[in-house]
PDB file of N, CA and C in Angstrom:
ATOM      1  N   UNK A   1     -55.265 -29.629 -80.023  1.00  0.00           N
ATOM      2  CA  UNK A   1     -54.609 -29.767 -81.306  1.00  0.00           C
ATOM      3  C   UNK A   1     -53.597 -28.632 -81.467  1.00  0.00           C
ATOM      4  N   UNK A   2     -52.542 -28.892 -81.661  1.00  0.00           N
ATOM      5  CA  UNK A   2     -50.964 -28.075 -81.770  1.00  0.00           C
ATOM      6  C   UNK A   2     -51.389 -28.030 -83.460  1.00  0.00           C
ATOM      7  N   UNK A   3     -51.210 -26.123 -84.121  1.00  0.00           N
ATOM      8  CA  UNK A   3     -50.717 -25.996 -85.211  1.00  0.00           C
ATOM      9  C   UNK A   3     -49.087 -25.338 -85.177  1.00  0.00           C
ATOM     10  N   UNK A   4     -49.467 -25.277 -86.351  1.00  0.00           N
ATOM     11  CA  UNK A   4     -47.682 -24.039 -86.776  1.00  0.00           C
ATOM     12  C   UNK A   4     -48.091 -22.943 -87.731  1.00  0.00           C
ATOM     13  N   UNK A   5     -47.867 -21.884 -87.136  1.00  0.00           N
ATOM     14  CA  UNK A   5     -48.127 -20.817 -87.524  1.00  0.00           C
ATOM     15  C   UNK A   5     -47.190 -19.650 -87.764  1.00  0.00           C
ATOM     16  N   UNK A   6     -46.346 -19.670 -89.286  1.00  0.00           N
ATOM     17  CA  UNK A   6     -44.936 -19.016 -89.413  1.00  0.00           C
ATOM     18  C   UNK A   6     -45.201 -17.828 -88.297  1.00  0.00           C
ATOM     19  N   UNK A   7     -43.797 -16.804 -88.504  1.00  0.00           N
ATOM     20  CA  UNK A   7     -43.666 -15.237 -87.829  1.00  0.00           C
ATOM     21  C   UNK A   7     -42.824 -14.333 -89.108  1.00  0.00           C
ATOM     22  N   UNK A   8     -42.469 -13.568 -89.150  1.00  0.00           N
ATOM     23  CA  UNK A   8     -41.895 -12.189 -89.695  1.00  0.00           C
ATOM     24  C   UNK A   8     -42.046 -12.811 -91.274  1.00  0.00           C
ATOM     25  N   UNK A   9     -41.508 -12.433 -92.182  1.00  0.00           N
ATOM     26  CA  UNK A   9     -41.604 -13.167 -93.310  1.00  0.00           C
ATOM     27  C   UNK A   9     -41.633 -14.260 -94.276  1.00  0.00           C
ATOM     28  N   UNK A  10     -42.332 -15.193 -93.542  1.00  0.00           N
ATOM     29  CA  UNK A  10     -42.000 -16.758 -93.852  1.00  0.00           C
ATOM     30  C   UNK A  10     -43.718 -17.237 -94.306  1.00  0.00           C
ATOM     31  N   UNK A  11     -43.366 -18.545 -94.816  1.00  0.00           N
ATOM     32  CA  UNK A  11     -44.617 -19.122 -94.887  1.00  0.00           C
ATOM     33  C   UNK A  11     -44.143 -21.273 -94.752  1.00  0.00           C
ATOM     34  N   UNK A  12     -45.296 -21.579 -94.530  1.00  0.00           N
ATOM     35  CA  UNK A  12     -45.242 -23.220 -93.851  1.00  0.00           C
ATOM     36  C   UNK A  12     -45.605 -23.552 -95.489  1.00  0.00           C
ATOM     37  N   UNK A  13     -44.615 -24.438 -95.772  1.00  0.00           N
ATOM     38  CA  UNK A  13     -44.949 -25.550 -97.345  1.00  0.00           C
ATOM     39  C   UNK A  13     -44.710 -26.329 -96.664  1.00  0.00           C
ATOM     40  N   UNK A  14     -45.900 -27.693 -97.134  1.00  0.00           N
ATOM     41  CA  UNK A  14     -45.636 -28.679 -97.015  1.00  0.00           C
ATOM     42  C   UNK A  14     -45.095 -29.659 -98.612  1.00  0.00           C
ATOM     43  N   UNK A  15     -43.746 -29.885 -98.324  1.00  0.00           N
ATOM     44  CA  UNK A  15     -42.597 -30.188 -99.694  1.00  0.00           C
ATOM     45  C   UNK A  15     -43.500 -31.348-100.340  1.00  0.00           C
ATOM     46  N   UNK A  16     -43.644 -31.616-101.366  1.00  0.00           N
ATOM     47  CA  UNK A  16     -44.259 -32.321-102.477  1.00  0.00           C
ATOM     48  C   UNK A  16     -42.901 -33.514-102.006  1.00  0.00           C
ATOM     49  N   UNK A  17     -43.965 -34.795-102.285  1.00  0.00           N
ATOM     50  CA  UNK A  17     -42.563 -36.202-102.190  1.00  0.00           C
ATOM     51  C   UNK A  17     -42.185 -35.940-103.513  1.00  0.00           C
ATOM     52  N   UNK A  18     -40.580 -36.736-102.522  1.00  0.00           N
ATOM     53  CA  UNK A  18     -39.725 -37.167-103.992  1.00  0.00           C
ATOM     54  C   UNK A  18     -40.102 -37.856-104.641  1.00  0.00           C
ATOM     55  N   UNK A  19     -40.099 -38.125-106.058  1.00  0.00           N
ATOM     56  CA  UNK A  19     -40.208 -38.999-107.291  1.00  0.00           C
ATOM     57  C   UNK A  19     -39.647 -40.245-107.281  1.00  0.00           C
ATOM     58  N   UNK A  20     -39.976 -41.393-107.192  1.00  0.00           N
ATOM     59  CA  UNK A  20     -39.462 -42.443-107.877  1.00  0.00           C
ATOM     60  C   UNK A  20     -39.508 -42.416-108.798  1.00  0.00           C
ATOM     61  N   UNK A  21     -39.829 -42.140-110.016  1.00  0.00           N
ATOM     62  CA  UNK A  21     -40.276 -42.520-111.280  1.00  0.00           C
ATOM     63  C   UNK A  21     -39.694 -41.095-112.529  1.00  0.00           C
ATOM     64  N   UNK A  22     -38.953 -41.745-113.119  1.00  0.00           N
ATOM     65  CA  UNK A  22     -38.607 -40.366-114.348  1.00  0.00           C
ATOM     66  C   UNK A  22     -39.832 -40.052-115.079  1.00  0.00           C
ATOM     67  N   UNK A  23     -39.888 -38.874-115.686  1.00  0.00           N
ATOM     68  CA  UNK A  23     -40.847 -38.265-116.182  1.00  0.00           C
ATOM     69  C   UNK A  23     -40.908 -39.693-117.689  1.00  0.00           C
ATOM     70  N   UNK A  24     -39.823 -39.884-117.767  1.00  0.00           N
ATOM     71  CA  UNK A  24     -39.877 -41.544-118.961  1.00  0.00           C
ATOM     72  C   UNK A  24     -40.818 -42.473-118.385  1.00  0.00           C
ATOM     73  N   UNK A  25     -41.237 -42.444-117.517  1.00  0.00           N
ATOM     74  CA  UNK A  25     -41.227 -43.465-116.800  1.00  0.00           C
ATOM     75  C   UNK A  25     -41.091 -44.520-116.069  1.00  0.00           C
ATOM     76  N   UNK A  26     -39.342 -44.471-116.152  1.00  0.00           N
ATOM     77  CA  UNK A  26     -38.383 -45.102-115.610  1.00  0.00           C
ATOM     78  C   UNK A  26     -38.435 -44.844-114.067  1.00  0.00           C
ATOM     79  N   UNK A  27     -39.136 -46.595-113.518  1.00  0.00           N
ATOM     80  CA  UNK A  27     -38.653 -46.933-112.063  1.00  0.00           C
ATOM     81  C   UNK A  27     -36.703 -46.655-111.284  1.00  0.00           C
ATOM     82  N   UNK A  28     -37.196 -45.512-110.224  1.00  0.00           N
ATOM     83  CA  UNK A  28     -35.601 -45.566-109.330  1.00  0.00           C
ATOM     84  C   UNK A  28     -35.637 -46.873-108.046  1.00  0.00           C
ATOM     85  N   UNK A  29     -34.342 -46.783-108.188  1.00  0.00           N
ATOM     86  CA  UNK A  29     -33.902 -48.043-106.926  1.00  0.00           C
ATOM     87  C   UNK A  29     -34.360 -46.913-105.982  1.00  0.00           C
ATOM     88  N   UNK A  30     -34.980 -47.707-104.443  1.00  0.00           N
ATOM     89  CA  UNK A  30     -35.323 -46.832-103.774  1.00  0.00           C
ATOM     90  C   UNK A  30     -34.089 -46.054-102.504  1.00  0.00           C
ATOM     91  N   UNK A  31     -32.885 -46.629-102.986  1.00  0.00           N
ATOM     92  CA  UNK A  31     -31.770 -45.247-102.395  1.00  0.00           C
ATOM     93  C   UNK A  31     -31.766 -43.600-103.415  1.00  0.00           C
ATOM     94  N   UNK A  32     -32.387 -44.098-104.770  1.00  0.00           N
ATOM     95  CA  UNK A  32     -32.113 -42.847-105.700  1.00  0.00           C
ATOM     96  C   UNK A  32     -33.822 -42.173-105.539  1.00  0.00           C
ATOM     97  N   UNK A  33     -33.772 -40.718-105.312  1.00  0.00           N
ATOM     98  CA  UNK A  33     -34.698 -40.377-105.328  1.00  0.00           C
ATOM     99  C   UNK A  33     -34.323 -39.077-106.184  1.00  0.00           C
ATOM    100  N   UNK A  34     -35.455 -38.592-107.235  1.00  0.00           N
ATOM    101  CA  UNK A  34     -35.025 -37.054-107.845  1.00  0.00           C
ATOM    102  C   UNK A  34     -36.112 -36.488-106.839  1.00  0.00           C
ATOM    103  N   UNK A  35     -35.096 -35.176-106.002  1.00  0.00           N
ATOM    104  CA  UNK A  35     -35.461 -34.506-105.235  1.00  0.00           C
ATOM    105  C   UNK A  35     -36.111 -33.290-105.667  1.00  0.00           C
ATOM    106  N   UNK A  36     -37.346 -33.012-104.774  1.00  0.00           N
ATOM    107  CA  UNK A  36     -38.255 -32.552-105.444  1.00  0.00           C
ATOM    108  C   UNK A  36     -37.935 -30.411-104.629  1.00  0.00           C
ATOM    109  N   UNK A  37     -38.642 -29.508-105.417  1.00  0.00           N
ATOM    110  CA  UNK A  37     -38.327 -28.242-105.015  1.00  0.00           C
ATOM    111  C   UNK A  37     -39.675 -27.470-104.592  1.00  0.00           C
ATOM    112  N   UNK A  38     -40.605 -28.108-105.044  1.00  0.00           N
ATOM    113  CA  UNK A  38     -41.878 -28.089-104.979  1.00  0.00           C
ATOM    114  C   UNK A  38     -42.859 -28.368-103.698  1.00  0.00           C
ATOM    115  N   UNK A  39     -43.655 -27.685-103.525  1.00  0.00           N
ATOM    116  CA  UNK A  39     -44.851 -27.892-102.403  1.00  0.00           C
ATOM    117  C   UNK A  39     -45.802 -27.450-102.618  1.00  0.00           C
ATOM    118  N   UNK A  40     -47.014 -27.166-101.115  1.00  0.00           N
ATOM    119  CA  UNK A  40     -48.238 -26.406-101.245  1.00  0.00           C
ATOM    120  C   UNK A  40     -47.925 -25.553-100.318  1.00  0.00           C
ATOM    121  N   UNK A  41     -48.506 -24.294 -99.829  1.00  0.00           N
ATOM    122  CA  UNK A  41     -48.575 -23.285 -99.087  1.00  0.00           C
ATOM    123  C   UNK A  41     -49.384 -23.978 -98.100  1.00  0.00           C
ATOM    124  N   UNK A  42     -49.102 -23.918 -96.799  1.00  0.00           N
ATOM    125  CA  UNK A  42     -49.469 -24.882 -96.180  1.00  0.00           C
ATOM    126  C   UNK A  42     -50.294 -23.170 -95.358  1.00  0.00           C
ATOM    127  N   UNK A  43     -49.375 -22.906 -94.518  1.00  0.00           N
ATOM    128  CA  UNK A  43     -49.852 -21.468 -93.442  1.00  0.00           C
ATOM    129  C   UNK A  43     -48.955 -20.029 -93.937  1.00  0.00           C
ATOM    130  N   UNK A  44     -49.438 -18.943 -94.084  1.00  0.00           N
ATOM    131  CA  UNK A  44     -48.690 -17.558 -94.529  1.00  0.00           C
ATOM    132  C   UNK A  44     -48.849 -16.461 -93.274  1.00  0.00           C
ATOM    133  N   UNK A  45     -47.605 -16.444 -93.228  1.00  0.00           N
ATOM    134  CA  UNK A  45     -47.359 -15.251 -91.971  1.00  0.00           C
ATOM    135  C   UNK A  45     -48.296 -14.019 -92.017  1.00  0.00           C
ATOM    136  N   UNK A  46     -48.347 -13.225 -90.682  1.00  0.00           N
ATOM    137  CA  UNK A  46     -49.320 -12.312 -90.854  1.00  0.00           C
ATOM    138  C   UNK A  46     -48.958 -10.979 -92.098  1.00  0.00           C
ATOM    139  N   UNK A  47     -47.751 -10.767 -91.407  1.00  0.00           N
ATOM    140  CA  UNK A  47     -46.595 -10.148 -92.453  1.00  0.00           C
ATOM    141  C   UNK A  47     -46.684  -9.964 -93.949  1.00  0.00           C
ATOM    142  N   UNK A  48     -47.131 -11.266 -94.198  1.00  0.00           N
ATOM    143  CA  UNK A  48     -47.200 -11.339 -95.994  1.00  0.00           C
ATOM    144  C   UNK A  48     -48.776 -11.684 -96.324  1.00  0.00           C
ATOM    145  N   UNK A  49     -49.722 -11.673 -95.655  1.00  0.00           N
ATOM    146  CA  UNK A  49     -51.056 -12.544 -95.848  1.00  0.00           C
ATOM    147  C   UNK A  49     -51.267 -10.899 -96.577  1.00  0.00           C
ATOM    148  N   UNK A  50     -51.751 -10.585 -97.544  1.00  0.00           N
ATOM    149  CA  UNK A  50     -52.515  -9.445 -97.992  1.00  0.00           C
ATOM    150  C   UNK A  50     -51.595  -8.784 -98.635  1.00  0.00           C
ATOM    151  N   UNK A  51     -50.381  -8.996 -98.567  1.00  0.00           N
ATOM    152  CA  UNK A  51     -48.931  -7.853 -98.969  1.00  0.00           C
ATOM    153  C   UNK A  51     -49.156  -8.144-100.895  1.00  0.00           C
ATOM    154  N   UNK A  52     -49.385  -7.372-101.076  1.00  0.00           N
ATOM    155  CA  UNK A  52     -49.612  -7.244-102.630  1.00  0.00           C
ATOM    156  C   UNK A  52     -47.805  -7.523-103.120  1.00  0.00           C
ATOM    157  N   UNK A  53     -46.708  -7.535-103.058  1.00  0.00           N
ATOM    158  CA  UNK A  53     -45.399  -7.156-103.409  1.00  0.00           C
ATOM    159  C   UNK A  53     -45.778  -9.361-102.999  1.00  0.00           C
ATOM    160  N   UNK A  54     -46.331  -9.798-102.457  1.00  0.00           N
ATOM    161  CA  UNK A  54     -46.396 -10.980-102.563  1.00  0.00           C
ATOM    162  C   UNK A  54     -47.164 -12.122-102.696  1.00  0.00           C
ATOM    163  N   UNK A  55     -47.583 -12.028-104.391  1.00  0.00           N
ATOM    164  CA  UNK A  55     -49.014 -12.866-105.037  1.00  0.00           C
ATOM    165  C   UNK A  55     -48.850 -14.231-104.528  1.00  0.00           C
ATOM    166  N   UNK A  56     -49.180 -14.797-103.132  1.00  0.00           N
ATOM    167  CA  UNK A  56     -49.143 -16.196-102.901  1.00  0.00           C
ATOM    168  C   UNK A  56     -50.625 -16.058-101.766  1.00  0.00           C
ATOM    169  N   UNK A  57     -51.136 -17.168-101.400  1.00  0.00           N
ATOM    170  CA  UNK A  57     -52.324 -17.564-100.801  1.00  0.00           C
ATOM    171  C   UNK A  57     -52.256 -18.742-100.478  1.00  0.00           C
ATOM    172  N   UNK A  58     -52.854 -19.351 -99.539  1.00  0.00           N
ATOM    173  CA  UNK A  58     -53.185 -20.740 -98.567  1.00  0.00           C
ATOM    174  C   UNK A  58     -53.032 -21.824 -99.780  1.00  0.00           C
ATOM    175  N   UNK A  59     -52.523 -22.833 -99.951  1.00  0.00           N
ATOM    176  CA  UNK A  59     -52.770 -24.334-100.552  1.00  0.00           C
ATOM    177  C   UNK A  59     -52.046 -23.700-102.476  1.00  0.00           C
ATOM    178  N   UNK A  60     -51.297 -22.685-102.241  1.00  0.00           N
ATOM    179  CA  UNK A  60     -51.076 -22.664-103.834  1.00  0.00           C
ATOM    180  C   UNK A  60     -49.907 -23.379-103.974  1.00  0.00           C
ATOM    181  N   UNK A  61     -49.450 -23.790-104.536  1.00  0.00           N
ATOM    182  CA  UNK A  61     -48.294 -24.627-105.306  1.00  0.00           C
ATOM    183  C   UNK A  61     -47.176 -23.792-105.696  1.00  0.00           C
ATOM    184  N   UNK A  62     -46.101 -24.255-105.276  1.00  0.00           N
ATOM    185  CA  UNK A  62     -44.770 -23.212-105.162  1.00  0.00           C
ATOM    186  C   UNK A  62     -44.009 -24.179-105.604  1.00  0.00           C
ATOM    187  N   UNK A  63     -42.677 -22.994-106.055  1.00  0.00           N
ATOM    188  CA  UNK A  63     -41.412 -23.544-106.399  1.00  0.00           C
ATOM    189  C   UNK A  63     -40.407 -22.756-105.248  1.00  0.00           C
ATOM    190  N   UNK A  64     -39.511 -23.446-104.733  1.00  0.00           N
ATOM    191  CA  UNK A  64     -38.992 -22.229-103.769  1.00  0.00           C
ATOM    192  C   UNK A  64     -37.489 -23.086-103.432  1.00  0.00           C
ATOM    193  N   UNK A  65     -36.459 -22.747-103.082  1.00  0.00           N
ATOM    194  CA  UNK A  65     -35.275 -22.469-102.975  1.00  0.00           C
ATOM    195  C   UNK A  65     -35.083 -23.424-101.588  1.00  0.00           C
ATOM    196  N   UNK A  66     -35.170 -24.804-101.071  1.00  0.00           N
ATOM    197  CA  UNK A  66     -34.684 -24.979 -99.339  1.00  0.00           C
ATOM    198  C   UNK A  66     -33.663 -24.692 -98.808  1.00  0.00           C
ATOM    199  N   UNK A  67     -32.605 -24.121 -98.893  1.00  0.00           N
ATOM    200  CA  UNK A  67     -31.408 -23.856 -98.542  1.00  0.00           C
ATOM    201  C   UNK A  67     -31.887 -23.475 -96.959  1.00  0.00           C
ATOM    202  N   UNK A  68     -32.254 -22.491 -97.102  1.00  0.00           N
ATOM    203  CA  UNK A  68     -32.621 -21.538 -95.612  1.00  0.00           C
ATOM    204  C   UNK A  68     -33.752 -22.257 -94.576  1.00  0.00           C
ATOM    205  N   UNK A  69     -34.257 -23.258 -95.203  1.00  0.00           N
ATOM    206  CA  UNK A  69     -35.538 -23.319 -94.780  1.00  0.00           C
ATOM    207  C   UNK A  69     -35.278 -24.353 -93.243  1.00  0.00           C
ATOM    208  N   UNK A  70     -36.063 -24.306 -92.486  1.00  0.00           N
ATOM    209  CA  UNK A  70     -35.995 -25.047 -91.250  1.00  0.00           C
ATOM    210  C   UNK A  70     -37.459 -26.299 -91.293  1.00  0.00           C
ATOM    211  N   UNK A  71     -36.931 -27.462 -91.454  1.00  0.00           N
ATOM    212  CA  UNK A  71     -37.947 -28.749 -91.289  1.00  0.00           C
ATOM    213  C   UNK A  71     -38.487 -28.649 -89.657  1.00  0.00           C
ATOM    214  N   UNK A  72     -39.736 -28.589 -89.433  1.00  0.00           N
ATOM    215  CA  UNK A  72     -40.353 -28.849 -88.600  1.00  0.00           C
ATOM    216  C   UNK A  72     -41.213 -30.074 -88.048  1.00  0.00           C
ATOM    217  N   UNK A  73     -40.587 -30.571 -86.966  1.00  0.00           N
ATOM    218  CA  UNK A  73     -40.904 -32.043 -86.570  1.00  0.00           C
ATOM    219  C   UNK A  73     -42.072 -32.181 -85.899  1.00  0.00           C
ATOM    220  N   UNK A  74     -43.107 -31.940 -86.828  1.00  0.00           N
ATOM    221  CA  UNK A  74     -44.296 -31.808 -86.706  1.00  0.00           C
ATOM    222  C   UNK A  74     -45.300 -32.888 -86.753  1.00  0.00           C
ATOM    223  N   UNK A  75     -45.012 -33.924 -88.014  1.00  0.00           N
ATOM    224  CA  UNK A  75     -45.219 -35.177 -88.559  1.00  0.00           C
ATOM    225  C   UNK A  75     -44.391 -36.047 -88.456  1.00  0.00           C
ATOM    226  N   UNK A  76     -45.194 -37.420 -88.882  1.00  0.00           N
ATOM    227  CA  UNK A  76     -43.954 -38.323 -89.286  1.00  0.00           C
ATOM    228  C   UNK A  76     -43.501 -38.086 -90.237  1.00  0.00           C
ATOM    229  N   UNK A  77     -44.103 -37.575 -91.387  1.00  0.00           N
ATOM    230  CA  UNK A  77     -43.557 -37.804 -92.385  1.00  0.00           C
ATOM    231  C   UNK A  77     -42.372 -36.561 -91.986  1.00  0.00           C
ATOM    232  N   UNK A  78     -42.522 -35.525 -91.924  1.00  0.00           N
ATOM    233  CA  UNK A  78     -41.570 -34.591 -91.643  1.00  0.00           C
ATOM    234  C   UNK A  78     -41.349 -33.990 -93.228  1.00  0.00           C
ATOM    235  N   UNK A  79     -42.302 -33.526 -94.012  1.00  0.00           N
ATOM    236  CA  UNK A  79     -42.466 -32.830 -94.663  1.00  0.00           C
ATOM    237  C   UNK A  79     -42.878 -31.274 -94.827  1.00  0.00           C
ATOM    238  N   UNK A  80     -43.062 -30.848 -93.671  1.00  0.00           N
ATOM    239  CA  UNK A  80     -43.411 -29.396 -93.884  1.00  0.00           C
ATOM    240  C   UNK A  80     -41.661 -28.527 -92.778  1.00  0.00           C
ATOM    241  N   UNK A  81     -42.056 -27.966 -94.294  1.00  0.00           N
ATOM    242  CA  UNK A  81     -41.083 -26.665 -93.632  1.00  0.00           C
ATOM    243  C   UNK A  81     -41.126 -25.422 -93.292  1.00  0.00           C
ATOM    244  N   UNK A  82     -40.921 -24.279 -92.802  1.00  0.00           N
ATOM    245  CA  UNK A  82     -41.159 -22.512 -92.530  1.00  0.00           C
ATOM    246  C   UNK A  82     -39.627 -22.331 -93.884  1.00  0.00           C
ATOM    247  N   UNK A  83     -40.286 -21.372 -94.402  1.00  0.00           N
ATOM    248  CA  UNK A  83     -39.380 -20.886 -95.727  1.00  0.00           C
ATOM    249  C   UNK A  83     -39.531 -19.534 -95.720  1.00  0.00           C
ATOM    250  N   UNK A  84     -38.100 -18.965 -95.530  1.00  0.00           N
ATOM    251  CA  UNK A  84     -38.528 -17.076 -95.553  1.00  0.00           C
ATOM    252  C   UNK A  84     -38.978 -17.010 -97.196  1.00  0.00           C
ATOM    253  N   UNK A  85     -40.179 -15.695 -97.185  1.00  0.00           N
ATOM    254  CA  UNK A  85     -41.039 -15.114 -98.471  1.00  0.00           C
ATOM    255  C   UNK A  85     -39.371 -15.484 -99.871  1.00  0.00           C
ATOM    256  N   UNK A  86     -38.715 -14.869 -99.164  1.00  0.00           N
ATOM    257  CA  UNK A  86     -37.634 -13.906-100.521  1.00  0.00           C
ATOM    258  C   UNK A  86     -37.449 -16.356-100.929  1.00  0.00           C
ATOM    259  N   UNK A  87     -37.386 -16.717-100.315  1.00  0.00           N
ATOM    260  CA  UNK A  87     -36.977 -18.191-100.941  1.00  0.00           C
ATOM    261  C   UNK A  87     -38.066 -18.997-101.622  1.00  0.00           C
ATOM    262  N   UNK A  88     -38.783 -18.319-101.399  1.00  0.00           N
ATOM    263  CA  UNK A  88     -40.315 -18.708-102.705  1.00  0.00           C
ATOM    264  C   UNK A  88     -39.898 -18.147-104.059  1.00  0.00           C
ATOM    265  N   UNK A  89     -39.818 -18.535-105.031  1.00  0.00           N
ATOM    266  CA  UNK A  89     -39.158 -18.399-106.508  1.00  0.00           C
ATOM    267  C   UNK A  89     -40.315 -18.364-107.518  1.00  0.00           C
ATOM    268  N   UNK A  90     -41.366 -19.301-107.355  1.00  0.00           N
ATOM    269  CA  UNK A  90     -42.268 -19.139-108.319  1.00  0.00           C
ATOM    270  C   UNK A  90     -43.348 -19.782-108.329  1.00  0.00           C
ATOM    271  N   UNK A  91     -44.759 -19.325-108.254  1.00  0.00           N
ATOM    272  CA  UNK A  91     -46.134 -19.858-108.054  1.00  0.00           C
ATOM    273  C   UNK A  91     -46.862 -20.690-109.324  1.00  0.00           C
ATOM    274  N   UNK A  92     -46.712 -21.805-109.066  1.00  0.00           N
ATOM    275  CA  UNK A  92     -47.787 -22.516-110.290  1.00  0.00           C
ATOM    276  C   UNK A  92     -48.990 -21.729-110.463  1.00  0.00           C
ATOM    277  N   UNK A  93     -49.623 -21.234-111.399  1.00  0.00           N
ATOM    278  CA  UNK A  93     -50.749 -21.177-112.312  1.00  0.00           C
ATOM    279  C   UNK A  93     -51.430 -21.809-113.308  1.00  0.00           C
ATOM    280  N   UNK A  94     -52.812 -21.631-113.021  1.00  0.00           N
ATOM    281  CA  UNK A  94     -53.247 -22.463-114.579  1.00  0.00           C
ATOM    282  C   UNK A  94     -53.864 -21.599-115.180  1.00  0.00           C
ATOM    283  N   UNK A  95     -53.435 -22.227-116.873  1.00  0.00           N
ATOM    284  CA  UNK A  95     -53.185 -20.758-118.155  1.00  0.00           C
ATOM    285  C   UNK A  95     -54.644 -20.216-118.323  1.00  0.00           C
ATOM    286  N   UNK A  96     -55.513 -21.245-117.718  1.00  0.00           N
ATOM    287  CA  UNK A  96     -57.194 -20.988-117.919  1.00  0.00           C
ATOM    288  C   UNK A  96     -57.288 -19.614-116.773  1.00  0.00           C
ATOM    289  N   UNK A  97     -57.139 -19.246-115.681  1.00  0.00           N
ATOM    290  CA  UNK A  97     -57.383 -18.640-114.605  1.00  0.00           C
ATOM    291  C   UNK A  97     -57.319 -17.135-114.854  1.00  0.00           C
ATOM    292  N   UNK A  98     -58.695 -16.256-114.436  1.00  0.00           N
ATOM    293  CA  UNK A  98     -58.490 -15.130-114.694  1.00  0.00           C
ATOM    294  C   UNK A  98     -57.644 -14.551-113.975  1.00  0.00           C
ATOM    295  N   UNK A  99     -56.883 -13.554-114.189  1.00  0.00           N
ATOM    296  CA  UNK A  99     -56.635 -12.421-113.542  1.00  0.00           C
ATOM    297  C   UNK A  99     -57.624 -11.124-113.391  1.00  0.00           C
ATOM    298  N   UNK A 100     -57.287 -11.568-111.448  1.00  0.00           N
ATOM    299  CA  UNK A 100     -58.544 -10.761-110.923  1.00  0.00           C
ATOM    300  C   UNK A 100     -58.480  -8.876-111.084  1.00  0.00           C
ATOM    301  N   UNK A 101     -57.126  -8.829-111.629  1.00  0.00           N
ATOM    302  CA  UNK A 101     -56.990  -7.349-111.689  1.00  0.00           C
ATOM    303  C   UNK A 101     -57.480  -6.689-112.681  1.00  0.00           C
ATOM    304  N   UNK A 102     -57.817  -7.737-113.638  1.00  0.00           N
ATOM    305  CA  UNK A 102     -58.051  -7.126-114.912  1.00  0.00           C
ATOM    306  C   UNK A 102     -59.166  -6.787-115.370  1.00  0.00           C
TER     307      UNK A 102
END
């Protein structure tokens, strides 16, 4: 069994599908898709696994930037990408969840 396992500052998301459907609920023709920015933390480089300057962990839910990012033809679907740290923008939370620092 072949994994993927980022290097220097990166981490593996696998990108959340695009939407058919408006938050209205309005069905898209299937050439229109609203493209999605979103994923899960799929694998985190050794680099950043523990790096406090970067609150992310295995399977959390991200918002992050693809510009830079390189798709890896890994799947069919061809949904996971390697994304350098600095193009991760912002970690979903839920408002219930302690903070462990506190």
């Amino acid at each position: 069994m072949e994994t993927v396992e980022p290097v220097g500052e990166r981490v593996l998301i696998r990108k959340d599908e695009d939407r058919k459907q408006t938050k209205a609920g309005l069905h898209l023709p299937d050439k229109i898709e609203i493209p999605t920015l979103t994923g899960r933390i799929v694998s985190i480089s050794v680099l950043i696994e523990g790096n406090k300057d970067y609150p992310i962990k295995k399977y959390d839910r991200v918002l992050f930037n693809p510009k830079r990012g390189i798709p890896v033809d890994f799947e069919g679907d061809n949904r996971l990408f390697v994304i350098p740290i600095e193009d991760v923008v912002a970690v979903f939370r839920s408002a219930d969840s302690d903070d462990e620092d506190a």
